[in-house]
N, C-alpha and C. Protein backbone atom coordinates (compact mmCIF):
# COMPACT_ATOMS: atom_id res chain seq x y z
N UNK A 1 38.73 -54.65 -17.86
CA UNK A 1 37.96 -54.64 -19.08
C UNK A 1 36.78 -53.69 -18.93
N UNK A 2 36.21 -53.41 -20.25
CA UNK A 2 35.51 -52.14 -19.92
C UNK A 2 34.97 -52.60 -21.84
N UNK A 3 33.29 -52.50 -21.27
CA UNK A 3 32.60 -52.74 -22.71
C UNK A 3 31.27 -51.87 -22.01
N UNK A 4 30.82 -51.24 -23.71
CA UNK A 4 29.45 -50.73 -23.44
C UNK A 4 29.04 -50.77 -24.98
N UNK A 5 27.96 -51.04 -25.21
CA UNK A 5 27.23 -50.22 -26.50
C UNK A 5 27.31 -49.13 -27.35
N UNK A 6 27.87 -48.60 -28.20
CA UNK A 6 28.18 -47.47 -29.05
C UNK A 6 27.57 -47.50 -30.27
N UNK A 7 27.27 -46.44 -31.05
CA UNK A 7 27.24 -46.29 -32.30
C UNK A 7 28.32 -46.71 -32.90
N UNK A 8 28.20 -47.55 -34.16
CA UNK A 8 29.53 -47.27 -34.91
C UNK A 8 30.26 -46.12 -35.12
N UNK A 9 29.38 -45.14 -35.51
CA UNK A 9 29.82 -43.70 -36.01
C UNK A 9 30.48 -42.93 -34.99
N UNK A 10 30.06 -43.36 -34.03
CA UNK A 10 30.51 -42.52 -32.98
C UNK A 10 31.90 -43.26 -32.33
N UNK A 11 32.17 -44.48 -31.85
CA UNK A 11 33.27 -45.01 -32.26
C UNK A 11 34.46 -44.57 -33.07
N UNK A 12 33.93 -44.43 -33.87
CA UNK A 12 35.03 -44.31 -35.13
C UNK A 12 35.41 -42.76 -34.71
N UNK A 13 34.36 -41.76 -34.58
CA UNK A 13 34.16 -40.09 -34.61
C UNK A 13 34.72 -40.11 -33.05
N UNK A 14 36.34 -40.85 -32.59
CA UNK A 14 36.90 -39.97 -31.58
C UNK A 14 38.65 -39.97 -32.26
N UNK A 15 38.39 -37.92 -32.16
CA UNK A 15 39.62 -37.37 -32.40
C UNK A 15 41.03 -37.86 -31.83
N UNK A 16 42.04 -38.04 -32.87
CA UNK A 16 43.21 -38.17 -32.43
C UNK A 16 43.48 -39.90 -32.10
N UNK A 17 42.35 -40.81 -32.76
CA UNK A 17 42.49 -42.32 -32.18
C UNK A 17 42.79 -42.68 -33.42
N UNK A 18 43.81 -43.61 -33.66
CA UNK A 18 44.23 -44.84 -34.77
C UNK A 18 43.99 -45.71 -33.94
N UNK A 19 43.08 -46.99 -35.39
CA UNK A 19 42.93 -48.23 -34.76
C UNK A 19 44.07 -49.11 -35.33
N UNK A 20 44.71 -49.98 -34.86
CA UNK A 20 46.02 -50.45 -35.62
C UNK A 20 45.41 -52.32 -35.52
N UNK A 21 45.75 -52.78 -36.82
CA UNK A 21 45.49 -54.07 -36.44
C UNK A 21 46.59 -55.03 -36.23
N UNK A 22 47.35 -55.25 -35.54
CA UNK A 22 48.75 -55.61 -35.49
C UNK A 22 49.17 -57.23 -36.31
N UNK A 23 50.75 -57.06 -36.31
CA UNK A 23 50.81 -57.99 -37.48
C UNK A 23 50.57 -59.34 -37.32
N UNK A 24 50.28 -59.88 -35.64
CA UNK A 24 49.99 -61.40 -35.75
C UNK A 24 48.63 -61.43 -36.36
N UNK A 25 47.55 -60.50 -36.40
CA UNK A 25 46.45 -60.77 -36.90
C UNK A 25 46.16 -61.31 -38.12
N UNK A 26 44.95 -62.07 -39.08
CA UNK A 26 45.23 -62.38 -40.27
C UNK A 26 44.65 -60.92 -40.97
N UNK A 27 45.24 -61.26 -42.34
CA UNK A 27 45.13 -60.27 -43.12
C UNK A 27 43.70 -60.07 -43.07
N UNK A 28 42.99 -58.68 -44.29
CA UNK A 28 41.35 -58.65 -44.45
C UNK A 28 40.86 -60.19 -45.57
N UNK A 29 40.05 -60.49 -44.97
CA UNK A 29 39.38 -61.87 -45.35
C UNK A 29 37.60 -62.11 -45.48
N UNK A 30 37.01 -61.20 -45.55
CA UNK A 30 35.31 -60.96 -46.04
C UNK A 30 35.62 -60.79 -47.62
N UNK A 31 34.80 -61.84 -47.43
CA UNK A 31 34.00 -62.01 -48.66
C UNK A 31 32.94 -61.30 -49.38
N UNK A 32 32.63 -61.62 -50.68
CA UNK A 32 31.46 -60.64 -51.03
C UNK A 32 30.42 -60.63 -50.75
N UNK A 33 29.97 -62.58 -49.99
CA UNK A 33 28.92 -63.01 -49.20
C UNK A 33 28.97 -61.56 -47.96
N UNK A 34 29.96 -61.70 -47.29
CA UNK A 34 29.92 -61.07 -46.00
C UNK A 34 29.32 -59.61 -46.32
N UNK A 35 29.58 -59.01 -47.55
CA UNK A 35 29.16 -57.10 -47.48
C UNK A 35 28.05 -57.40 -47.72
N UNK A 36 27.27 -58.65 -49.10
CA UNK A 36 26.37 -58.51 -49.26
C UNK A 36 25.10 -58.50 -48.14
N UNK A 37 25.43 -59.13 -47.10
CA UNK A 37 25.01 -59.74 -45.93
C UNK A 37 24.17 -58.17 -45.15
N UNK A 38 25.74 -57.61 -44.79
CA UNK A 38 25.98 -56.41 -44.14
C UNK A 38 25.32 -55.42 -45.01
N UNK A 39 25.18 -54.88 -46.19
CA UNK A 39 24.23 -54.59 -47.51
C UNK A 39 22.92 -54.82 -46.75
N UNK A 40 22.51 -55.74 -46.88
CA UNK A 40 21.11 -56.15 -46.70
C UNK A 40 20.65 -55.97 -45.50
N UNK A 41 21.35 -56.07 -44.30
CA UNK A 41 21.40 -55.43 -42.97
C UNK A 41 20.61 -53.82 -42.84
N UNK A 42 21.81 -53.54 -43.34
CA UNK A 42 21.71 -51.73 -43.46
C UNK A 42 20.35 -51.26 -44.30
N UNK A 43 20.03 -51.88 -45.30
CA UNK A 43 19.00 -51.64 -45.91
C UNK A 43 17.75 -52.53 -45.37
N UNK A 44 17.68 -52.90 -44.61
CA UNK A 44 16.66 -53.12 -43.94
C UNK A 44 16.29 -52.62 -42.71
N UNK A 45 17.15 -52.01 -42.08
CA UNK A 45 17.42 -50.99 -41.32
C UNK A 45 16.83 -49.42 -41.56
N UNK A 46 17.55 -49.36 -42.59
CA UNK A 46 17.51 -47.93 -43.24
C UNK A 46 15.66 -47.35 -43.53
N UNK A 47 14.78 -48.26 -43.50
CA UNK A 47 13.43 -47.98 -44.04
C UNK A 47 12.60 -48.35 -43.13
N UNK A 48 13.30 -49.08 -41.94
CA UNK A 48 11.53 -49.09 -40.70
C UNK A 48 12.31 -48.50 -39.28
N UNK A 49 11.12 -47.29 -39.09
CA UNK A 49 11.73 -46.55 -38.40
C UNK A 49 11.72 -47.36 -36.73
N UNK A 50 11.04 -48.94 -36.51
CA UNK A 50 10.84 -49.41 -35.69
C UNK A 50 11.95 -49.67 -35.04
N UNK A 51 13.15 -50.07 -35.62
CA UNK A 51 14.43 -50.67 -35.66
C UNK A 51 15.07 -49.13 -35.29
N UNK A 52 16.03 -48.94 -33.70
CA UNK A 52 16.47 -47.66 -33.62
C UNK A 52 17.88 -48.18 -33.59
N UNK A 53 18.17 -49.45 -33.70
CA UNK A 53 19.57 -49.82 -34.09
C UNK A 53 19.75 -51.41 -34.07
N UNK A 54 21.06 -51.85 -34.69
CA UNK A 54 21.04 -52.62 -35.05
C UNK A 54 22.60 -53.10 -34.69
N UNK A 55 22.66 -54.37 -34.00
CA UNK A 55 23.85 -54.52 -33.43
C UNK A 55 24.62 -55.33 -34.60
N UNK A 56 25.83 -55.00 -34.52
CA UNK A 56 26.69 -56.03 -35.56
C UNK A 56 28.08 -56.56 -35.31
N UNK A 57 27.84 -56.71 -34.27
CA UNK A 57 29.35 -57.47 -33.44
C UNK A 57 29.79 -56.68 -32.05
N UNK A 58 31.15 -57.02 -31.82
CA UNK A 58 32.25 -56.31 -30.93
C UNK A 58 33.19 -55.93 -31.80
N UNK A 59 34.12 -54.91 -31.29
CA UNK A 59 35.21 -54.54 -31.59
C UNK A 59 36.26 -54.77 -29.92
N UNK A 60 36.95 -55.18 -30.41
CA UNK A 60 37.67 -55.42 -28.92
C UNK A 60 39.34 -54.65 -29.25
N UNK A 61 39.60 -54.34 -28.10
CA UNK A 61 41.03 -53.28 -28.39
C UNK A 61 41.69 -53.64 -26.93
N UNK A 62 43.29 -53.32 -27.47
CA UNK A 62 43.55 -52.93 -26.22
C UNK A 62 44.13 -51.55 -26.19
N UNK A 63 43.99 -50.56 -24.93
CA UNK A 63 44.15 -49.38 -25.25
C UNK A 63 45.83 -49.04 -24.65
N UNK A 64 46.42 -48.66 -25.01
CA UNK A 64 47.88 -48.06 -24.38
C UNK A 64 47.19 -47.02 -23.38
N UNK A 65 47.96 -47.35 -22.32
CA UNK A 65 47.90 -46.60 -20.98
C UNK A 65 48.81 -44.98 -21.36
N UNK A 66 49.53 -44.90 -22.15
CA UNK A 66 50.35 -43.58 -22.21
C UNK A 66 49.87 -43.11 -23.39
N UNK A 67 49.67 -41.73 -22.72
CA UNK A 67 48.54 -41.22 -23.58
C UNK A 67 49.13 -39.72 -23.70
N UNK A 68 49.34 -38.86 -24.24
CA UNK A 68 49.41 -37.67 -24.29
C UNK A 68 48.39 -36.27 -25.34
N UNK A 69 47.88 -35.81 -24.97
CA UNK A 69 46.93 -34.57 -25.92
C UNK A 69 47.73 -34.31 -27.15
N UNK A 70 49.13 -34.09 -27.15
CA UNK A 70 49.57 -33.98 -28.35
C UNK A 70 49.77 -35.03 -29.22
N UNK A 71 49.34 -36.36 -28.91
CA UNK A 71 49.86 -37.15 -30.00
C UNK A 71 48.05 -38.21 -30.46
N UNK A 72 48.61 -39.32 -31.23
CA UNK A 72 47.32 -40.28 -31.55
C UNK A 72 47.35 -40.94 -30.77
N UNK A 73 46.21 -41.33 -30.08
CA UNK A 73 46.04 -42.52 -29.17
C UNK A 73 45.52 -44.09 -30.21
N UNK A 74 46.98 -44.74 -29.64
CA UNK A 74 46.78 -45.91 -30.37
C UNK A 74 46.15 -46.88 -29.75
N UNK A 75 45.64 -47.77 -30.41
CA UNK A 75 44.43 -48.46 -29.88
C UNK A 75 44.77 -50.26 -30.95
N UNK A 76 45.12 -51.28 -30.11
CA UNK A 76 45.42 -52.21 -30.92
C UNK A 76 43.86 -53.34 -31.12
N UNK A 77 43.40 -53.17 -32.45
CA UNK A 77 42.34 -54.10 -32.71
C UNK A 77 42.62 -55.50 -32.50
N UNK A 78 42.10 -56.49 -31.83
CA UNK A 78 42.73 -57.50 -31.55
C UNK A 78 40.90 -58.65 -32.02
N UNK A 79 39.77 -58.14 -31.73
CA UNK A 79 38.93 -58.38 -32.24
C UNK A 79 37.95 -57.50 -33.38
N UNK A 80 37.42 -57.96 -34.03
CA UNK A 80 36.70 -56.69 -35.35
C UNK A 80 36.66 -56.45 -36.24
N UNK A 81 38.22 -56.90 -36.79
CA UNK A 81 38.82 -56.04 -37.35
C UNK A 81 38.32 -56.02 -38.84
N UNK A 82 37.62 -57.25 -39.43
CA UNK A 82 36.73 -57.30 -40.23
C UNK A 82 36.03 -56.34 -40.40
N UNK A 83 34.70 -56.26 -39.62
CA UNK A 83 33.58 -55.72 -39.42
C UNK A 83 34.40 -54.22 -39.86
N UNK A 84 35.21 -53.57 -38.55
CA UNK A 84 36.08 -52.64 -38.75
C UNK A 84 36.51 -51.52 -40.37
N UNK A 85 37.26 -52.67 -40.67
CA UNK A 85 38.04 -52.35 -42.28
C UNK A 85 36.77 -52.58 -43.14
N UNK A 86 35.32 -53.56 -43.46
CA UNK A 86 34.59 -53.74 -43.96
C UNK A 86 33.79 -52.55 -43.99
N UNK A 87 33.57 -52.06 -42.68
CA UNK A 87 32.57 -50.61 -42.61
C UNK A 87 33.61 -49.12 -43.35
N UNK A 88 34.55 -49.52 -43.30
CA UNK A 88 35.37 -48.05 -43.31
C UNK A 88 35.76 -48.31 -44.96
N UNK A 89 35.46 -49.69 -46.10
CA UNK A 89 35.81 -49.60 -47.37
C UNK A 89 34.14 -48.67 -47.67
N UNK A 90 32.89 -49.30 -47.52
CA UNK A 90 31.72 -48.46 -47.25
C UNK A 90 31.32 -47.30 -47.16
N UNK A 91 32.61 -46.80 -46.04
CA UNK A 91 32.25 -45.10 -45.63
C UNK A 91 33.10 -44.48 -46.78
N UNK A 92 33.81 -45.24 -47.47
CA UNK A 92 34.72 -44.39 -48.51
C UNK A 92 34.10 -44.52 -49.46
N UNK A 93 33.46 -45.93 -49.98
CA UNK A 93 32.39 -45.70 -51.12
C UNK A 93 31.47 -45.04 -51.16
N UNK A 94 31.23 -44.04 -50.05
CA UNK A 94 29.98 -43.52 -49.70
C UNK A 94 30.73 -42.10 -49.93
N UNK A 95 31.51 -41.78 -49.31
CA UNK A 95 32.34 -40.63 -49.68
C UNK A 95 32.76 -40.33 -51.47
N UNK A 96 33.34 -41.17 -51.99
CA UNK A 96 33.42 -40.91 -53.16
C UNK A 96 32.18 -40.91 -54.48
N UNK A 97 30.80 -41.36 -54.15
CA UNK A 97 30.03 -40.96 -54.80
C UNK A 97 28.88 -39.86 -54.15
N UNK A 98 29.31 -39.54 -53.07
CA UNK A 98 28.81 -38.24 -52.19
C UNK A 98 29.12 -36.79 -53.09
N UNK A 99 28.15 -36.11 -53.77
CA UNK A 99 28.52 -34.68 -54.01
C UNK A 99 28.17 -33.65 -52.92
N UNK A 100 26.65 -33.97 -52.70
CA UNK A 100 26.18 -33.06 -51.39
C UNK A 100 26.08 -33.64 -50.12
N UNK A 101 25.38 -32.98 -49.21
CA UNK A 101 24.98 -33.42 -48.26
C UNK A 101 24.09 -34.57 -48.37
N UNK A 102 24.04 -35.88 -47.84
CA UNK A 102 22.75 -36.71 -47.96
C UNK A 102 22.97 -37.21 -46.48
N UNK A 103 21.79 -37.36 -46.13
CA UNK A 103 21.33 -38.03 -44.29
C UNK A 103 22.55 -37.41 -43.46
N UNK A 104 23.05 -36.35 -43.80
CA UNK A 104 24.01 -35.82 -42.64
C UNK A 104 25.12 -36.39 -43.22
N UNK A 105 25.89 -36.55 -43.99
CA UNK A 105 27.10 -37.24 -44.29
C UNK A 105 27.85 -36.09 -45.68
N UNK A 106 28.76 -35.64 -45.09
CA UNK A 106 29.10 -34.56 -46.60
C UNK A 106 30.43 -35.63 -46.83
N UNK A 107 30.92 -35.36 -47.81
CA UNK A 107 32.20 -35.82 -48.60
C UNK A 107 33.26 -35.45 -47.34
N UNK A 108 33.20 -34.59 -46.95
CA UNK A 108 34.55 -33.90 -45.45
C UNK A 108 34.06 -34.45 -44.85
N UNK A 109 33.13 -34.73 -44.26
CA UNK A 109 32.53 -35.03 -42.68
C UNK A 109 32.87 -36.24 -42.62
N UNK A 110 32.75 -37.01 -43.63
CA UNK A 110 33.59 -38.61 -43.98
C UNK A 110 34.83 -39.22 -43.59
N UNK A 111 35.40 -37.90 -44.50
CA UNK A 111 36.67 -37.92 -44.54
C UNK A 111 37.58 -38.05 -43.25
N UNK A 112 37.28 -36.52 -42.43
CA UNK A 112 37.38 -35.92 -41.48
C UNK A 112 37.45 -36.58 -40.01
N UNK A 113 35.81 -37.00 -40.37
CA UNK A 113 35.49 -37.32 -38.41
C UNK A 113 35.53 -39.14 -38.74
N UNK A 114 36.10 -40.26 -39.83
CA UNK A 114 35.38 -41.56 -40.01
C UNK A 114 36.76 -42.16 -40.43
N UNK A 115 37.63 -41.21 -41.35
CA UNK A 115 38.95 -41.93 -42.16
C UNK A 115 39.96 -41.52 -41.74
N UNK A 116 40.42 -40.24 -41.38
CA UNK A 116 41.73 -39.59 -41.01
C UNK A 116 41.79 -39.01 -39.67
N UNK A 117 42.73 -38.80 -39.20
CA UNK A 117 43.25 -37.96 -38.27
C UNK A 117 43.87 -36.64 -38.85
N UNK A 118 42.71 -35.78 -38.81
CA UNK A 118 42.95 -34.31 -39.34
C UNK A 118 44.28 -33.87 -39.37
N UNK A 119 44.69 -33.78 -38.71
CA UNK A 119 45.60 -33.50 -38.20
C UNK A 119 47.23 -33.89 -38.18
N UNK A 120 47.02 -35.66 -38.11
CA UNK A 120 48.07 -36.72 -38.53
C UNK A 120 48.80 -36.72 -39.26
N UNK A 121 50.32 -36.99 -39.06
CA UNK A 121 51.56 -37.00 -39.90
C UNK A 121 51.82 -38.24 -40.07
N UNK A 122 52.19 -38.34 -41.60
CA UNK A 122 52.71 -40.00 -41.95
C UNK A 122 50.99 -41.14 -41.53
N UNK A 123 51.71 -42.16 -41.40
CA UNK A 123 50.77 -43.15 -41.15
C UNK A 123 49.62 -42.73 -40.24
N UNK A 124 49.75 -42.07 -39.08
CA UNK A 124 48.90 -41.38 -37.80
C UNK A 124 47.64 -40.46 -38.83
N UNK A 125 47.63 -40.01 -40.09
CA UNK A 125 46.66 -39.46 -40.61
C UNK A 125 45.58 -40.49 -40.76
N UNK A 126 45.75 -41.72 -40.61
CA UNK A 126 44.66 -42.34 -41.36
C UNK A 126 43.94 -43.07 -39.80
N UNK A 127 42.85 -43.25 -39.75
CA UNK A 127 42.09 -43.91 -38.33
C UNK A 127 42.25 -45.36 -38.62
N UNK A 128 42.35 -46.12 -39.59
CA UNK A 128 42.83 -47.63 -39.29
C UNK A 128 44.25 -47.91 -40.04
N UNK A 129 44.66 -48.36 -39.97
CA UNK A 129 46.17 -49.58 -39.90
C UNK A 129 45.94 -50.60 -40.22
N UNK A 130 46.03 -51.15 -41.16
CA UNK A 130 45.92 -53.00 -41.56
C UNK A 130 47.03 -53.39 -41.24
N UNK A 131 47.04 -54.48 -41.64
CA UNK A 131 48.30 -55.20 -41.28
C UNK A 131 49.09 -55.44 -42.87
N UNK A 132 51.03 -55.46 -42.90
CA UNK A 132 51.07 -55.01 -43.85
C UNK A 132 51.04 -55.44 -45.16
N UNK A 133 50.39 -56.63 -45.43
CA UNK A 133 49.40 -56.84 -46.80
C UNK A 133 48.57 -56.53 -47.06
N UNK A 134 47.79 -55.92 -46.47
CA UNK A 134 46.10 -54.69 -46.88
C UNK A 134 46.47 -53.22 -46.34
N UNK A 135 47.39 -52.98 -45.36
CA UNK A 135 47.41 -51.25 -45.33
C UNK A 135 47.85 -50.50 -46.31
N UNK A 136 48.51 -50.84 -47.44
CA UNK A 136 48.74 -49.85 -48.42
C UNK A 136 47.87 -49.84 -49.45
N UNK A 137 46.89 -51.13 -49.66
CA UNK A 137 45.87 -50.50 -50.07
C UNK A 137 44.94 -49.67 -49.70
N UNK A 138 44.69 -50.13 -48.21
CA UNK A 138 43.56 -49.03 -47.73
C UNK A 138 44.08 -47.80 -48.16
N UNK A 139 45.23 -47.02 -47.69
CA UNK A 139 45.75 -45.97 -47.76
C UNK A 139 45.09 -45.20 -48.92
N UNK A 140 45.69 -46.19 -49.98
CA UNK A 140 45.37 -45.90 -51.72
C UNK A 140 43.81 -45.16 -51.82
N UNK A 141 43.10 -46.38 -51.32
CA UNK A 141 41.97 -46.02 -51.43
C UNK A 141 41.07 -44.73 -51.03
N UNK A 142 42.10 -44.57 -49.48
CA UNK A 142 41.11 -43.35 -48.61
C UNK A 142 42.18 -42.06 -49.46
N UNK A 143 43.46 -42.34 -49.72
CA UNK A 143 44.31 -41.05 -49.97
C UNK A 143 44.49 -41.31 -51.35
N UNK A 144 43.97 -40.84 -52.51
CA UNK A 144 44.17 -40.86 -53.86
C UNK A 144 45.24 -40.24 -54.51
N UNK A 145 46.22 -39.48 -53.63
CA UNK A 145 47.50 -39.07 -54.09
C UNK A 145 48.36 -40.29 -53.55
N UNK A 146 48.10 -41.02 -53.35
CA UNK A 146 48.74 -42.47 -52.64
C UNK A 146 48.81 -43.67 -54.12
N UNK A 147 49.86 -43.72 -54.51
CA UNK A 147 49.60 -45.09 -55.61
C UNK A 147 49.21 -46.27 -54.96
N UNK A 148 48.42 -47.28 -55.72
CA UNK A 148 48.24 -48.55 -55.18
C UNK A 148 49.60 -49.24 -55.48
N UNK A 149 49.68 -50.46 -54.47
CA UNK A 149 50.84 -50.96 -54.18
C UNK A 149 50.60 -51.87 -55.39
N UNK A 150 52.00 -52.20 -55.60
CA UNK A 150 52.30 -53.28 -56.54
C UNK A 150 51.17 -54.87 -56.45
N UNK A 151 51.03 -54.98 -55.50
CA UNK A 151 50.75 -55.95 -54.99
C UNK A 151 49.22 -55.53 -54.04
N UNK A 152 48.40 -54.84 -54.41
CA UNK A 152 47.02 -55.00 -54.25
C UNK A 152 46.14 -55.89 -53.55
N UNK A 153 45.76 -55.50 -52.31
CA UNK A 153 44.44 -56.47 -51.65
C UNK A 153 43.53 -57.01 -52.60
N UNK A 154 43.75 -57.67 -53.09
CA UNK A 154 42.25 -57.69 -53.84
C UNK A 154 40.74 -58.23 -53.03
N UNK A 155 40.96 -58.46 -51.14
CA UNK A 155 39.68 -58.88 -51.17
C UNK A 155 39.21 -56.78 -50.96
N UNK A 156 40.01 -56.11 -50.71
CA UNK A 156 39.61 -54.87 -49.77
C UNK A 156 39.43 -54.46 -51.21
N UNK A 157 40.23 -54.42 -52.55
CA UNK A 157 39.69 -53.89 -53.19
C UNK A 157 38.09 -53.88 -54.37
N UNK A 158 38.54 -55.48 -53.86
CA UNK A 158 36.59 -55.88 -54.32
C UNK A 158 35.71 -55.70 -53.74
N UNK A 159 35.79 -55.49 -52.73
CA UNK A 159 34.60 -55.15 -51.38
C UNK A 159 34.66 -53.23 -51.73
N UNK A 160 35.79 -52.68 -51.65
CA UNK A 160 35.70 -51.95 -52.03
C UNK A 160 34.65 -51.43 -53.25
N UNK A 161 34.94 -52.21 -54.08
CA UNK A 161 34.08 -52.09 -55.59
C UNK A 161 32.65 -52.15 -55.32
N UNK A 162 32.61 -53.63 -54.78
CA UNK A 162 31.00 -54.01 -54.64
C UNK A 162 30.28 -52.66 -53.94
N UNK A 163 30.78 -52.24 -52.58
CA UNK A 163 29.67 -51.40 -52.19
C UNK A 163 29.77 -50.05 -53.18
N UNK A 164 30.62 -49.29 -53.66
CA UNK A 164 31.20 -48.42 -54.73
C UNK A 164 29.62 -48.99 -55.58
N UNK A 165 29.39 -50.20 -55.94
CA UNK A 165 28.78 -49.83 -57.24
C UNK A 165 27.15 -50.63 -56.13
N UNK A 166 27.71 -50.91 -55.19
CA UNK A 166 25.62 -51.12 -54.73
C UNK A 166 25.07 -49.12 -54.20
N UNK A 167 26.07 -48.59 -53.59
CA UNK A 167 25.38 -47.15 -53.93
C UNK A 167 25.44 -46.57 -54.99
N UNK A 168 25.96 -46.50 -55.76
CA UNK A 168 26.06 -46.08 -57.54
C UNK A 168 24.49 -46.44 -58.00
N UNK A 169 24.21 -47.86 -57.90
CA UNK A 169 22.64 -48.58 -57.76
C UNK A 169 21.56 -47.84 -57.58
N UNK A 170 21.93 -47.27 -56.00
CA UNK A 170 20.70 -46.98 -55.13
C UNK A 170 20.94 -45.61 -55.18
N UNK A 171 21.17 -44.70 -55.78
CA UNK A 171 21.60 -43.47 -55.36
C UNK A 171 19.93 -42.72 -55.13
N UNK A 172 19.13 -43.27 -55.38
CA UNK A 172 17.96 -42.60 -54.98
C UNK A 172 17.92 -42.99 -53.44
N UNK A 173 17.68 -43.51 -53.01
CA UNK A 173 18.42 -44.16 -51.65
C UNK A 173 19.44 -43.91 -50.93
N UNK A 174 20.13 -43.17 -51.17
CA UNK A 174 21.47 -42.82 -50.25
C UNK A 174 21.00 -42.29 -48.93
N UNK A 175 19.92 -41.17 -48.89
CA UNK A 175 19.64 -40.30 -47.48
C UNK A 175 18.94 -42.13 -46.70
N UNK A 176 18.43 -43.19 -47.24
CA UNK A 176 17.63 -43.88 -46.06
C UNK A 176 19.35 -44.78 -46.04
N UNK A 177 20.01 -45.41 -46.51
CA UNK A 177 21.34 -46.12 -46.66
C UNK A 177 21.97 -45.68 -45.49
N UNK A 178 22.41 -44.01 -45.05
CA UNK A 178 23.07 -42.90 -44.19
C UNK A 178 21.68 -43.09 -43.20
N UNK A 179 21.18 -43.47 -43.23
CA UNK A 179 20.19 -43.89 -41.57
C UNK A 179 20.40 -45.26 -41.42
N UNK A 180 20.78 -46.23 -42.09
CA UNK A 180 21.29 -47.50 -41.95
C UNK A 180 22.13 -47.32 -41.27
N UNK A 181 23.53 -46.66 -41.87
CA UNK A 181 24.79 -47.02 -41.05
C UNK A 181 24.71 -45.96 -39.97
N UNK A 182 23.60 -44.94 -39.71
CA UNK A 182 24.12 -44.16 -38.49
C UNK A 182 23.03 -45.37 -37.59
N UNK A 183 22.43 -46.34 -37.48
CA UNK A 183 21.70 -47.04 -36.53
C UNK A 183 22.65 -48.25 -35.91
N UNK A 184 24.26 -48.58 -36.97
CA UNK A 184 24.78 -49.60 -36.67
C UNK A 184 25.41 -49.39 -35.15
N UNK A 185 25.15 -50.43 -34.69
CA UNK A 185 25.79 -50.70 -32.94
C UNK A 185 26.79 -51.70 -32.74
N UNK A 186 27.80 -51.25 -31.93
CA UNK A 186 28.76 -51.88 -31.48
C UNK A 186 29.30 -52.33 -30.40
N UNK A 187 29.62 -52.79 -29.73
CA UNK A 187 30.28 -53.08 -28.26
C UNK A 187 31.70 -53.13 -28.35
N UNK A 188 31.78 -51.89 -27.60
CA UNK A 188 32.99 -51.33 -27.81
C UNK A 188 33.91 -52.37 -26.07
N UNK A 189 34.65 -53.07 -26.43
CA UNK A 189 35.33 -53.81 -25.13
C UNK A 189 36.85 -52.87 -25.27
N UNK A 190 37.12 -52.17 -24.16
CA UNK A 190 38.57 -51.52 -24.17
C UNK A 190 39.14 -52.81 -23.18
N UNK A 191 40.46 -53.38 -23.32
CA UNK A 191 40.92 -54.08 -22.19
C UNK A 191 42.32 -53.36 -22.28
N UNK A 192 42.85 -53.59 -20.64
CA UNK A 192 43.78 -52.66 -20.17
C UNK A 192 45.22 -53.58 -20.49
């Protein structure tokens, strides 16, 4: 086992990694209590520069030992996975009402280094994997040439909404919001 402290952002910002949440796990299950929570976190964060981060769980994985440069290194979420899929409906609501640059975050840089695998074919484009009653929504959501499934998450797509319309809110606020989530901390546990 192997745990240390990370940025979220930085976590998320390594090339060529899908996080997969495999299918014994339960489906996404936060509530609107839970973003609002995480909301209020970040924005309290975001405005005293005293606070240089702010811890908000573990993510626990286990990592596949076979690994090759040409392909995605898969990584099975086994703890997180909440927190996980909760931060990454966020980084897309943040992406889709993003025109410019604000606190370092462009619409690509989102996209790019937080949602996809540049690079990735089929499923391997996207950096998380739900399990399969919420992954085709996520999909929908991060890939808009993607139809939503017949059959719709509705907690991912209300959480979705809620933060969608708490930055819509605050848009005077977005550059201190993007110092919120770049302060979030994680403990990253790899087990072998």
């Amino acid at each position: 086992m192997k745990a240390e402290a990370v940025e979220f952002l930085a976590f998320l910002n390594v090339q060529k990694t899908q996080f997969i949440i495999p299918p014994y796990q339960r489906s996404y299950s936060w509530d609107k209590e839970h973003c609002e929570k995480l909301w209020q976190d970040i924005e309290k964060i975001s405005t005293n520069e005293k606070i240089k981060a702010h811890f908000i769980g573990s993510i626990v994985y286990i990592k596949d030992d076979i690994y090759h440069q040409s392909s995605i290194n898969k990584l099975l979420v086994i703890d997180g996975q909440q927190r996980l899929t909760t931060l990454t409906l966020l980084l897309e609501a943040l992406r889709e009402i993003t025109n410019d640059e604000i606190g370092g975050f462009s619409q690509a840089e989102i996209r790019d280094y937080y949602l996809i695998n540049q690079y990735g074919k089929n499923e391997e484009k996207y950096k998380l994997i739900l399990t399969q009653n919420d992954k085709d929504t996520l999909i929908a959501l991060i890939d808009k040439d993607k139809a939503q499934p017949k059959e719709t998450s509705i907690k991912l797509q209300s959480n979705f909404d809620f933060f969608k319309e708490k930055l819509e809110q605050n848009k005077d606020k977005l550059e201190a919001i993007c110092k919120g989530i770049n302060k979030l901390l994680i403990i990253d546990v790899s087990l072998e």
